[in-house]
C-alpha atoms as a PDB file:
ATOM      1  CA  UNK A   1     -32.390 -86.847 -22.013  1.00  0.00           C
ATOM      2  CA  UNK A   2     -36.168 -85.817 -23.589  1.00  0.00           C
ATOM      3  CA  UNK A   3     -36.374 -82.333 -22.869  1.00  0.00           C
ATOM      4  CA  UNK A   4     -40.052 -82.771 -21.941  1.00  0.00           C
ATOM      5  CA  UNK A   5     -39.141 -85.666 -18.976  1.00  0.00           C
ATOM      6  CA  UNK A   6     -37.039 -82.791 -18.018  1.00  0.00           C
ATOM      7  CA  UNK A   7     -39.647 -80.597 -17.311  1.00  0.00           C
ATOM      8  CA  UNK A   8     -41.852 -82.456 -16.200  1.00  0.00           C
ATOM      9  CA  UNK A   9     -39.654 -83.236 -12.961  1.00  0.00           C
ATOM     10  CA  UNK A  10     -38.223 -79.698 -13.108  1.00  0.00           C
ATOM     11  CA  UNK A  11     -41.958 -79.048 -12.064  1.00  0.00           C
ATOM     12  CA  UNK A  12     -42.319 -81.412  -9.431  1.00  0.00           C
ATOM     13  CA  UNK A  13     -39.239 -80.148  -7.715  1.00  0.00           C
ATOM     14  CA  UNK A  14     -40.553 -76.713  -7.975  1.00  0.00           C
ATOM     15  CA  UNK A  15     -43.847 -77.835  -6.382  1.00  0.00           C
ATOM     16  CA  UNK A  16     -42.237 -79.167  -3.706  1.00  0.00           C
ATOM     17  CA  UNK A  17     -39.306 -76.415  -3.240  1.00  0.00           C
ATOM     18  CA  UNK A  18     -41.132 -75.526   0.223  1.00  0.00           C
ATOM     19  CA  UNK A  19     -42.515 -79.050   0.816  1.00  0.00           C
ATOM     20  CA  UNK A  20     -40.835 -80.378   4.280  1.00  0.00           C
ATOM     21  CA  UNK A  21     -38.212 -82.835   3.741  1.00  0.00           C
ATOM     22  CA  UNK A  22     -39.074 -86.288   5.584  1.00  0.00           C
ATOM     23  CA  UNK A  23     -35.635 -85.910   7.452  1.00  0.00           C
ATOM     24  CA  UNK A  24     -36.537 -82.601   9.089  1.00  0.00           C
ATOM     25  CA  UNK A  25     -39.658 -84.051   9.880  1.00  0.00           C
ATOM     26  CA  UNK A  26     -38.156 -87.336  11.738  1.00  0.00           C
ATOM     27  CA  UNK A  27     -35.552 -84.672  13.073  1.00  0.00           C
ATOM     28  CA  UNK A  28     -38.134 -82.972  15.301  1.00  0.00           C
ATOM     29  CA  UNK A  29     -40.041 -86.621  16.477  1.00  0.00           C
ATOM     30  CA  UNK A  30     -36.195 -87.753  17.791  1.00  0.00           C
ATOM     31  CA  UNK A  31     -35.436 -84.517  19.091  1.00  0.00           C
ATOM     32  CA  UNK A  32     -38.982 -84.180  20.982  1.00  0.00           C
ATOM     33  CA  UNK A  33     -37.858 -88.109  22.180  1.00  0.00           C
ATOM     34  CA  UNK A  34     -34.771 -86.395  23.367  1.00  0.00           C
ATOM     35  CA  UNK A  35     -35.805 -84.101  25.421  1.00  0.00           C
ATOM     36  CA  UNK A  36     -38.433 -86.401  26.776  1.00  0.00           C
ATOM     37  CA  UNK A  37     -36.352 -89.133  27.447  1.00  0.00           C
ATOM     38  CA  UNK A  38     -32.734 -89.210  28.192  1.00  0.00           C
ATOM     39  CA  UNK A  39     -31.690 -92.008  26.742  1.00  0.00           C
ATOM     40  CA  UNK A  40     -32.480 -91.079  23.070  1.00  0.00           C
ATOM     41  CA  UNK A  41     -30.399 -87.758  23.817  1.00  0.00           C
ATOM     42  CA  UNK A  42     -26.541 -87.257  22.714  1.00  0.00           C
ATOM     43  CA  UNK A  43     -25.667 -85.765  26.239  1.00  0.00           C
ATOM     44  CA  UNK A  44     -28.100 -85.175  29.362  1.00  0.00           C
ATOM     45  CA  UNK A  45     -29.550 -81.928  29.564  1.00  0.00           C
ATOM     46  CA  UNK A  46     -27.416 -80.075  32.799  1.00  0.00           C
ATOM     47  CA  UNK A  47     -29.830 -76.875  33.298  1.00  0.00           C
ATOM     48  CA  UNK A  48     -33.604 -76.294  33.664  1.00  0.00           C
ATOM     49  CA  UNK A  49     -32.809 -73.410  30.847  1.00  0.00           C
ATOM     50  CA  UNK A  50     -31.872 -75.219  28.908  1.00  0.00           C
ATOM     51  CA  UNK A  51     -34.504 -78.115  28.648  1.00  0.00           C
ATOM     52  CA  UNK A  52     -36.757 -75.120  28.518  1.00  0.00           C
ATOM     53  CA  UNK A  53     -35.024 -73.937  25.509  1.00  0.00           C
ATOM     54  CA  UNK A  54     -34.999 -77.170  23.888  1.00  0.00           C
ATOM     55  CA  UNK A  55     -38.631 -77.383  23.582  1.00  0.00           C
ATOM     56  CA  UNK A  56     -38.712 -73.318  22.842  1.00  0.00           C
ATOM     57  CA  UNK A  57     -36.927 -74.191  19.577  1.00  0.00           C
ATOM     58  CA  UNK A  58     -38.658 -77.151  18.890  1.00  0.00           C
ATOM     59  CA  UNK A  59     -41.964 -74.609  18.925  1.00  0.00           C
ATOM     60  CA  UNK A  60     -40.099 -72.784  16.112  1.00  0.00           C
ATOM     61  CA  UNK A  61     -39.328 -76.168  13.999  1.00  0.00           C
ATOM     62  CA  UNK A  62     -42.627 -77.503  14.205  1.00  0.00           C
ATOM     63  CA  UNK A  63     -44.012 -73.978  13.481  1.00  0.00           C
ATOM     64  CA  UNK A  64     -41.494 -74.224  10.077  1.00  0.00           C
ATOM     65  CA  UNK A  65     -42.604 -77.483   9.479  1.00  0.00           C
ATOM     66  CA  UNK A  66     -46.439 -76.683   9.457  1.00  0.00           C
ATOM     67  CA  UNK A  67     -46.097 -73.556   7.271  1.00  0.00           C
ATOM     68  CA  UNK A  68     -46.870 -75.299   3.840  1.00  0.00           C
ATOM     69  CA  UNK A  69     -49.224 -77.970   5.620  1.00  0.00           C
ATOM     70  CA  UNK A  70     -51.482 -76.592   7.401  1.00  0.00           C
ATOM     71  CA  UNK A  71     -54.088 -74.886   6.031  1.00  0.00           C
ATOM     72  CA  UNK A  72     -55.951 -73.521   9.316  1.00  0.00           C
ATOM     73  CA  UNK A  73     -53.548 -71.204  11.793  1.00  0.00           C
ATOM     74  CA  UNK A  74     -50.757 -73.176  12.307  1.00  0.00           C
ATOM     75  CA  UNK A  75     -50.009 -70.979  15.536  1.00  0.00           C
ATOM     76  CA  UNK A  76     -53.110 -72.576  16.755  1.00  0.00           C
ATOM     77  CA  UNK A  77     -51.943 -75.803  16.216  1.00  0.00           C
ATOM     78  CA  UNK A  78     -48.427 -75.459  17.543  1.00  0.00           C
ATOM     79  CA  UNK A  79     -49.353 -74.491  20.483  1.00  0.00           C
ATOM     80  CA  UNK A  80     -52.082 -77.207  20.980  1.00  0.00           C
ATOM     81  CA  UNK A  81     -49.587 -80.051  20.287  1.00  0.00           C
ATOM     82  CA  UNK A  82     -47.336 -78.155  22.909  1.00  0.00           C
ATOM     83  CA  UNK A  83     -49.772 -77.923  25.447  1.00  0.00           C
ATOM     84  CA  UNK A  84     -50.443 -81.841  25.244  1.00  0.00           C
ATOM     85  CA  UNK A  85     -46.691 -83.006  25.570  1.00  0.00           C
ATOM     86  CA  UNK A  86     -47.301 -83.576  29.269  1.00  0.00           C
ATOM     87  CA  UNK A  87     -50.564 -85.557  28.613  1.00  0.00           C
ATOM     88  CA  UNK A  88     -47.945 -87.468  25.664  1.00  0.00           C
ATOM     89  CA  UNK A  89     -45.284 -87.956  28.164  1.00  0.00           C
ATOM     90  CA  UNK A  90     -47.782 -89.559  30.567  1.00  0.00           C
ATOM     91  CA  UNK A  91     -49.246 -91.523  28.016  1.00  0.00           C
ATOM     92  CA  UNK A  92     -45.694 -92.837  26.866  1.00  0.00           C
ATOM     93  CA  UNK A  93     -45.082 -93.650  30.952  1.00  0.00           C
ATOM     94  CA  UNK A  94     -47.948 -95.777  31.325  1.00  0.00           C
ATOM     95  CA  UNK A  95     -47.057 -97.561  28.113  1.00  0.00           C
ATOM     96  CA  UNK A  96     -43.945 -98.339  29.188  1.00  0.00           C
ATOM     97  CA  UNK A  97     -45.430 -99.586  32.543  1.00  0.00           C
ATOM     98  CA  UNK A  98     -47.678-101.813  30.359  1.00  0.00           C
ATOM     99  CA  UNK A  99     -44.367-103.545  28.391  1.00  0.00           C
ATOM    100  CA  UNK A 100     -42.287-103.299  31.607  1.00  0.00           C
ATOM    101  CA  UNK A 101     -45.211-105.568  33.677  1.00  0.00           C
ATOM    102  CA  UNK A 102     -45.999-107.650  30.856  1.00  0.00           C
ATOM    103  CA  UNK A 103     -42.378-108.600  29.817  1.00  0.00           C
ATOM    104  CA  UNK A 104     -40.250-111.192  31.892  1.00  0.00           C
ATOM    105  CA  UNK A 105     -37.303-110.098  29.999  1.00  0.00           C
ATOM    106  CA  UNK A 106     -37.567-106.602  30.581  1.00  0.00           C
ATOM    107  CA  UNK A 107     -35.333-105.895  33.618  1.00  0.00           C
ATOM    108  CA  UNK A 108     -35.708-102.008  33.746  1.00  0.00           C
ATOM    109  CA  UNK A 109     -37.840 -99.692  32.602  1.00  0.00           C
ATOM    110  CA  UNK A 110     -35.106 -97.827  30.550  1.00  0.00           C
ATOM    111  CA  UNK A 111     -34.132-101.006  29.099  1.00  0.00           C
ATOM    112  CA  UNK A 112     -37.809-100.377  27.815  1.00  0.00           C
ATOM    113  CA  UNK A 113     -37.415 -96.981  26.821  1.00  0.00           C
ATOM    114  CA  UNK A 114     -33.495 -98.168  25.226  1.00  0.00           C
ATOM    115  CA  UNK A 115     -34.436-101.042  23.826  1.00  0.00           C
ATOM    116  CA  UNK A 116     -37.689-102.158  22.847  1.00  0.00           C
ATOM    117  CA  UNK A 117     -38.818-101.248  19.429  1.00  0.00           C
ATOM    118  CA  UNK A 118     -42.382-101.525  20.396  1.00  0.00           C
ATOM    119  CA  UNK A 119     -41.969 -98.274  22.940  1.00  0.00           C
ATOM    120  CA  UNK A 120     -40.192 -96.564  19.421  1.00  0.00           C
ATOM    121  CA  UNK A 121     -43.109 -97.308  17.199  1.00  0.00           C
ATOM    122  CA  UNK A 122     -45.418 -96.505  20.096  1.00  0.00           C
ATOM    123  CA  UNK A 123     -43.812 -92.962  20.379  1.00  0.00           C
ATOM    124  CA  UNK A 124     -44.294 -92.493  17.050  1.00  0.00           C
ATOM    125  CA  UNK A 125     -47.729 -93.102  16.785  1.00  0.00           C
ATOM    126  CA  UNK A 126     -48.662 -91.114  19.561  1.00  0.00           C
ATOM    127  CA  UNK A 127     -46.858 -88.027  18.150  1.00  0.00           C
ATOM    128  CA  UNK A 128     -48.140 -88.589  14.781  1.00  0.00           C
ATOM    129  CA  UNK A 129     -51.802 -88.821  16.014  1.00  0.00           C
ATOM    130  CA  UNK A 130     -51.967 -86.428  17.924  1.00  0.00           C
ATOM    131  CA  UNK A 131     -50.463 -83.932  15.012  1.00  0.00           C
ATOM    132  CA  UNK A 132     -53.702 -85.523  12.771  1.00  0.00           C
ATOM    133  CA  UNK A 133     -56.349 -84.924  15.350  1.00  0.00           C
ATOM    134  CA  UNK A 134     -55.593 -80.972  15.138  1.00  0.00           C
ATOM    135  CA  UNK A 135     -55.805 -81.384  11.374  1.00  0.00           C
ATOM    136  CA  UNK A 136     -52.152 -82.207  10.594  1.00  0.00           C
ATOM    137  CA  UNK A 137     -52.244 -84.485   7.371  1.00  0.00           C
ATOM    138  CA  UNK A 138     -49.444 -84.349   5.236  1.00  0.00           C
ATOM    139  CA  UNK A 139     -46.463 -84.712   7.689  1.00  0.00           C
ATOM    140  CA  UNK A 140     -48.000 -87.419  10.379  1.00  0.00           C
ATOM    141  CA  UNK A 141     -46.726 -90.889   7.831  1.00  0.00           C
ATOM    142  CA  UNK A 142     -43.427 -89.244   7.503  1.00  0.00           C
ATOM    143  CA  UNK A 143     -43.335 -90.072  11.178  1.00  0.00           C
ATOM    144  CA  UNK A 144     -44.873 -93.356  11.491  1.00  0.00           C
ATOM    145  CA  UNK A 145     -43.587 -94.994   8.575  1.00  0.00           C
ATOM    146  CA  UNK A 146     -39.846 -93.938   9.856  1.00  0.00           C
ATOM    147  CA  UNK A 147     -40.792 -95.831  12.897  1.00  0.00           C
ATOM    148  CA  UNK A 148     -42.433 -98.574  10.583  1.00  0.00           C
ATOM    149  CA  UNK A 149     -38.605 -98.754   8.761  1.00  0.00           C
ATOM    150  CA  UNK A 150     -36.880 -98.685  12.329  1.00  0.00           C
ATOM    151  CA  UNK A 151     -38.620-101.007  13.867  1.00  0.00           C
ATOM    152  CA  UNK A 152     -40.780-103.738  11.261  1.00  0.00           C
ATOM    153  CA  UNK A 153     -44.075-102.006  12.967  1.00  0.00           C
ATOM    154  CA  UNK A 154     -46.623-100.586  11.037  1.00  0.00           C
ATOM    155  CA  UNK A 155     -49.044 -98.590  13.065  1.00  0.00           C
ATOM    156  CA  UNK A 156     -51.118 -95.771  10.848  1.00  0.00           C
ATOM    157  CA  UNK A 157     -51.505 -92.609  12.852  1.00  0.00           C
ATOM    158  CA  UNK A 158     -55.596 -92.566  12.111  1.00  0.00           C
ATOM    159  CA  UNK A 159     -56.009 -95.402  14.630  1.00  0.00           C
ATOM    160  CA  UNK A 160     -57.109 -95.019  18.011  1.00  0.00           C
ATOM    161  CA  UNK A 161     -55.169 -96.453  20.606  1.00  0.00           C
ATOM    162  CA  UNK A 162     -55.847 -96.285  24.343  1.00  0.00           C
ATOM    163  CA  UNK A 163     -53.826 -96.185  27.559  1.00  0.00           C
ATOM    164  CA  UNK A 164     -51.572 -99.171  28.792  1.00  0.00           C
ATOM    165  CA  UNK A 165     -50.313-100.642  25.452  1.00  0.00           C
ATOM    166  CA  UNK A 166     -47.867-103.017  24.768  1.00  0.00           C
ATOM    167  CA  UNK A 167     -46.343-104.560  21.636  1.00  0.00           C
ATOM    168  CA  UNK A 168     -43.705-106.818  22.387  1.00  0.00           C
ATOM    169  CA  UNK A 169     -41.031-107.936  19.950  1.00  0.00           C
ATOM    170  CA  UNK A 170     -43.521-106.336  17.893  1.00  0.00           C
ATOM    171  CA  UNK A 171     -41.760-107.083  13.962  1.00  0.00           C
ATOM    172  CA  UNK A 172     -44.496-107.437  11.400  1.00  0.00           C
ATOM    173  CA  UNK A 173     -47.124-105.594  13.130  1.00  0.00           C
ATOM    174  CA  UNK A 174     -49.690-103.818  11.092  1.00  0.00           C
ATOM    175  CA  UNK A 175     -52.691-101.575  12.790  1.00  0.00           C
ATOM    176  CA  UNK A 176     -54.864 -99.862   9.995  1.00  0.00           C
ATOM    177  CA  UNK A 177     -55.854 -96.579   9.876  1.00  0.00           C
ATOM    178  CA  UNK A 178     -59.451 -97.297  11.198  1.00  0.00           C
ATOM    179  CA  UNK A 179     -58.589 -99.862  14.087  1.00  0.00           C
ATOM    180  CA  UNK A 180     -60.173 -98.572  17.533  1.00  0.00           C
ATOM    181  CA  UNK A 181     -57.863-100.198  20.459  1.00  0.00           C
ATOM    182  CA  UNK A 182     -59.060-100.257  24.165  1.00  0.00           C
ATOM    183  CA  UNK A 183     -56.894 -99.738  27.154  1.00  0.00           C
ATOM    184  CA  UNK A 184     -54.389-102.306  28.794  1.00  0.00           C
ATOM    185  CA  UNK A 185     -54.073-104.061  25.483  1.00  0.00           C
ATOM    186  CA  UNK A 186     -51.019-105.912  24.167  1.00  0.00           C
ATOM    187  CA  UNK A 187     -50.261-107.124  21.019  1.00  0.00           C
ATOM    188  CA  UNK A 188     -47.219-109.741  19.844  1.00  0.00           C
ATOM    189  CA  UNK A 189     -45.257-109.840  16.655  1.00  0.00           C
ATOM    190  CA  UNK A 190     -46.630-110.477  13.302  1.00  0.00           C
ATOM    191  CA  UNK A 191     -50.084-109.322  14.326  1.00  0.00           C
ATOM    192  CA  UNK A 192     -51.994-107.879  11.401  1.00  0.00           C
ATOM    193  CA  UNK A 193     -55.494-106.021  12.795  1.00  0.00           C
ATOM    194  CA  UNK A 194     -56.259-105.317   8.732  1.00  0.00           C
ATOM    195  CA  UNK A 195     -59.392-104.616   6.655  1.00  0.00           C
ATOM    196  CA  UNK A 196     -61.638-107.095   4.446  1.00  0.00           C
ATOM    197  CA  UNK A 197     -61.080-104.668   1.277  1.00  0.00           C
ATOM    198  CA  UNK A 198     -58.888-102.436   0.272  1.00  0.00           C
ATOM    199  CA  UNK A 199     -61.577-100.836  -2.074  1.00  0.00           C
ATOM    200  CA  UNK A 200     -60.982 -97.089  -2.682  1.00  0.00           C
ATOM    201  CA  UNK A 201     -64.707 -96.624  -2.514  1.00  0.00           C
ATOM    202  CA  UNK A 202     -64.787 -98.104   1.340  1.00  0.00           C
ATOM    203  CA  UNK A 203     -61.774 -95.143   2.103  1.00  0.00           C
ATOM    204  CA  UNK A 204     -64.268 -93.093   4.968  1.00  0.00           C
ATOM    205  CA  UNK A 205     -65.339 -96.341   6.077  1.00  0.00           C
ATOM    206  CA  UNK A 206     -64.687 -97.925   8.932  1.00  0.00           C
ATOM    207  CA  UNK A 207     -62.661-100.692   7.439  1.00  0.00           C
ATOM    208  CA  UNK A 208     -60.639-102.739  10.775  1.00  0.00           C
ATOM    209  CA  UNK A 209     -61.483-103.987  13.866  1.00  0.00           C
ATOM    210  CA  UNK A 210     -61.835-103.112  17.142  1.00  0.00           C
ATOM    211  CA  UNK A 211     -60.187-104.444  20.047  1.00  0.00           C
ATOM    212  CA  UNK A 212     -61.816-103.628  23.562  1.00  0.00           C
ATOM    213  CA  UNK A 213     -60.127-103.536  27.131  1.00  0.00           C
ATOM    214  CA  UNK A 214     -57.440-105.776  28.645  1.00  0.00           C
ATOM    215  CA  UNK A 215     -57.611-108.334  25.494  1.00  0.00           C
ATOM    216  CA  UNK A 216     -54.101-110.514  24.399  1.00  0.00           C
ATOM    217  CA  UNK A 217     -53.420-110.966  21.011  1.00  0.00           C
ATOM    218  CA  UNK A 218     -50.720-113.459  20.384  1.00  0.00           C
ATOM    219  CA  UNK A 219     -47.586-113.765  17.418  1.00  0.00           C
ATOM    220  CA  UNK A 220     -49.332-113.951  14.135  1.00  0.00           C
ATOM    221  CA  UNK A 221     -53.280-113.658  14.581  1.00  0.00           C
ATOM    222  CA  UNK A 222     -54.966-111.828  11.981  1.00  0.00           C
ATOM    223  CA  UNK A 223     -58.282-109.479  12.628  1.00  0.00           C
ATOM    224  CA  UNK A 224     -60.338-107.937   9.968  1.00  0.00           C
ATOM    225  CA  UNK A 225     -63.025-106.333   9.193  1.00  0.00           C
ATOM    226  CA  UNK A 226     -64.563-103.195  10.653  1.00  0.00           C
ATOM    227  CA  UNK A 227     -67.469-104.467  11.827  1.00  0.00           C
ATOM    228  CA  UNK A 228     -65.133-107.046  13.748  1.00  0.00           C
ATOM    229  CA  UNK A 229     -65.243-107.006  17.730  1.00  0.00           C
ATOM    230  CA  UNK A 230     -62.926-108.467  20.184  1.00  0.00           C
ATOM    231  CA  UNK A 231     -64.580-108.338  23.226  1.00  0.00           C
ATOM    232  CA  UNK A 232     -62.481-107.539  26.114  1.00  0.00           C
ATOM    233  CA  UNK A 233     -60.425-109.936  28.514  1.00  0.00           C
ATOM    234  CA  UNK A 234     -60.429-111.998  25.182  1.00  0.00           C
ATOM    235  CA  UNK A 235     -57.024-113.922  24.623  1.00  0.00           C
ATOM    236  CA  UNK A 236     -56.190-114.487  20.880  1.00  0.00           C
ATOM    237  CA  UNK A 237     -54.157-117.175  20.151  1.00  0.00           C
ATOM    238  CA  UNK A 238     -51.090-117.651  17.584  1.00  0.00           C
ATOM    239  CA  UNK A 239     -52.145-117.512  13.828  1.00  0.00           C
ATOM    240  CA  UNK A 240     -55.933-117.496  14.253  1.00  0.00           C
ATOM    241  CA  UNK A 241     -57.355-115.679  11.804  1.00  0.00           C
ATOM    242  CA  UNK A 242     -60.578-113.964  12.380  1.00  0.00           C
ATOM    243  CA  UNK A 243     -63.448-111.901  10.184  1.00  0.00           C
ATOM    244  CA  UNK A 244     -66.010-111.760  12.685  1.00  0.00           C
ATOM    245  CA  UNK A 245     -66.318-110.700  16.203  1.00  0.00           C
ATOM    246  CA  UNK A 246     -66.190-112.831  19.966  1.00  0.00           C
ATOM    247  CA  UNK A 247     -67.625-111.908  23.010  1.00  0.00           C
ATOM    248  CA  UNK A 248     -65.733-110.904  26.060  1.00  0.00           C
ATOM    249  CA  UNK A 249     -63.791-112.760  28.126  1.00  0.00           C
ATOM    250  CA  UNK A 250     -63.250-115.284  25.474  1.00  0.00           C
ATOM    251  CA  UNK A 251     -60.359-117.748  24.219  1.00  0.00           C
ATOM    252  CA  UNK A 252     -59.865-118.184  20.596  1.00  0.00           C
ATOM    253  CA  UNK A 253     -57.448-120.575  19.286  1.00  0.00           C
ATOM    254  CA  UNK A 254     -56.427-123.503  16.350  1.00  0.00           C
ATOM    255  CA  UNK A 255     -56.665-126.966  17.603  1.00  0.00           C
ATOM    256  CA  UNK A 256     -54.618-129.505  15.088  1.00  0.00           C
ATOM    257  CA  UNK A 257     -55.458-133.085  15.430  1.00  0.00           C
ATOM    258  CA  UNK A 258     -52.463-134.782  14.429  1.00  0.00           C
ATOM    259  CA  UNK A 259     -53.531-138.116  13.711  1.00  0.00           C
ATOM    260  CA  UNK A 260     -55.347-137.102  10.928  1.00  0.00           C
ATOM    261  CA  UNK A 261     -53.265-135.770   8.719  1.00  0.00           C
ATOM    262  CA  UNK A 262     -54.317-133.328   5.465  1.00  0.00           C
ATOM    263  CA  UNK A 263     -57.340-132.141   7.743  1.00  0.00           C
ATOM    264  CA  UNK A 264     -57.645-128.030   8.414  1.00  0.00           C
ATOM    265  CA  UNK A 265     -57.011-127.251  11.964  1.00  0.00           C
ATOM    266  CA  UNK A 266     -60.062-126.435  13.665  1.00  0.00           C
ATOM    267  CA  UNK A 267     -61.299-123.015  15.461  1.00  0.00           C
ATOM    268  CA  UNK A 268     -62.091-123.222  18.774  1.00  0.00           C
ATOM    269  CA  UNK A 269     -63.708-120.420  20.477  1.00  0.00           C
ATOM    270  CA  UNK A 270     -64.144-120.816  24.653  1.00  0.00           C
ATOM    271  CA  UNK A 271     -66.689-118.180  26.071  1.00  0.00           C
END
């Protein structure tokens, strides 16, 4: 082997000798799952101490996982992502309301919890965004994209994403890193809320859409654009694809008319 291809990735493993590994970084997302929820723990936590522990060393891995990341205290930032697990664990609960009310098939809300990839990918996001808000940047896709291998959901952790949301079946979802989501939202598989470009120059841009309150967004609809709207208590039908905004409360769908065949489907939009 060329001796100078041999240094060369001598010195990227040196680089990285401290760098945290991706697997200690998913370690601490499933372990902070476990302790939140049951059913993603080996064994049910018996003692108050102990659950109390649990998150105690958790401080210390997050703490170990932050020391090469973080370039303001990293103190300050454990202990601001500690002090918003309630608000996280709340968050999670009402999402899980959101998929539990909105799914016929879901019998249980720990089938939810069990089951349901969307809640996973959900989880993720929430942890990871949270960790970028306080400044977090090198750690927070580790996180998301496990979930994004896991589960066929793509969510980046720069989005915003508000209370009550639901992805169900979920598979080939993609929310970009600039998408703005409103509250009591839900979103089916195949779902793509993307950008017009994917210029380098247009990086600090606001490049996708945004999707108000209490709007439905069914399998396979695509949304782009950052200066794209979807006004809330819209419903989105399957495989529309849209580049510029509608006003609330409206229906978009495709209309085929199938005695004329070779024509495009048309776009109807019902305000």
């Amino acid at each position: 082997m060329d001796e100078s291809f041999l240094n060369k990735i001598y010195h990227a493993h040196q680089e990285c000798d401290k760098c945290p590994r991706s697997e200690e970084v998913v370690g601490f997302f499933e372990s902070l799952l476990g302790l939140l929820f049951p059913n993603f723990a080996s064994r049910s936590i018996d003692k108050i101490e102990k659950l109390s522990d649990g998150f105690e060393q958790l401080r210390v891995r997050l703490d170990t996982l932050l020391k090469e990341v973080v370039d303001t205290d990293r103190k300050r930032v454990t202990n601001a992502f500690f002090q918003f697990i309630p608000e996280l664990y709340d968050l999670l609960q009402k999402d899980i309301q959101a998929t539990y009310e909105g799914d016929p098939a879901a019998k249980t809300r720990e089938e939810v919890i069990r089951s349901y990839p969307g809640f996973y990918a959900i989880a993720a996001y929430r942890v990871a965004h949270r960790l970028q808000e306080l400044g977090v940047m090198n750690i927070t896709r580790s996180i998301t994209e496990h979930a994004h291998s896991r589960t066929g959901i793509d969510i980046h952790p720069g989005a915003q994403i508000g209370q009550h949301f639901c992805i169900d079946h979920g598979t080939g979802v993609v929310i970009g890193e600039t998408t703005i989501i409103g509250d009591h939202v839900k979103v089916y598989q195949g779902v793509t809320l993307g950008a017009l470009s994917v210029d380098k120059h247009d990086a600090e841009v606001k490049r996708h859409p945004t999707i108000e309150d209490h709007v439905v967004i069914y399998a396979g609809a695509t949304i782009l654009g950052g200066n794209t709207t979807i006004g809330r208590c819209s419903v989105i039908g399957g495989n529309v694809w849209l580049t510029r905004s509608v006003p609330a409360h409206s229906k978009v769908y495709y209309q085929v008319s199938l005695h004329q065949e070779g024509e495009s489907p048309d776009l109807i939009i019902i305000k």
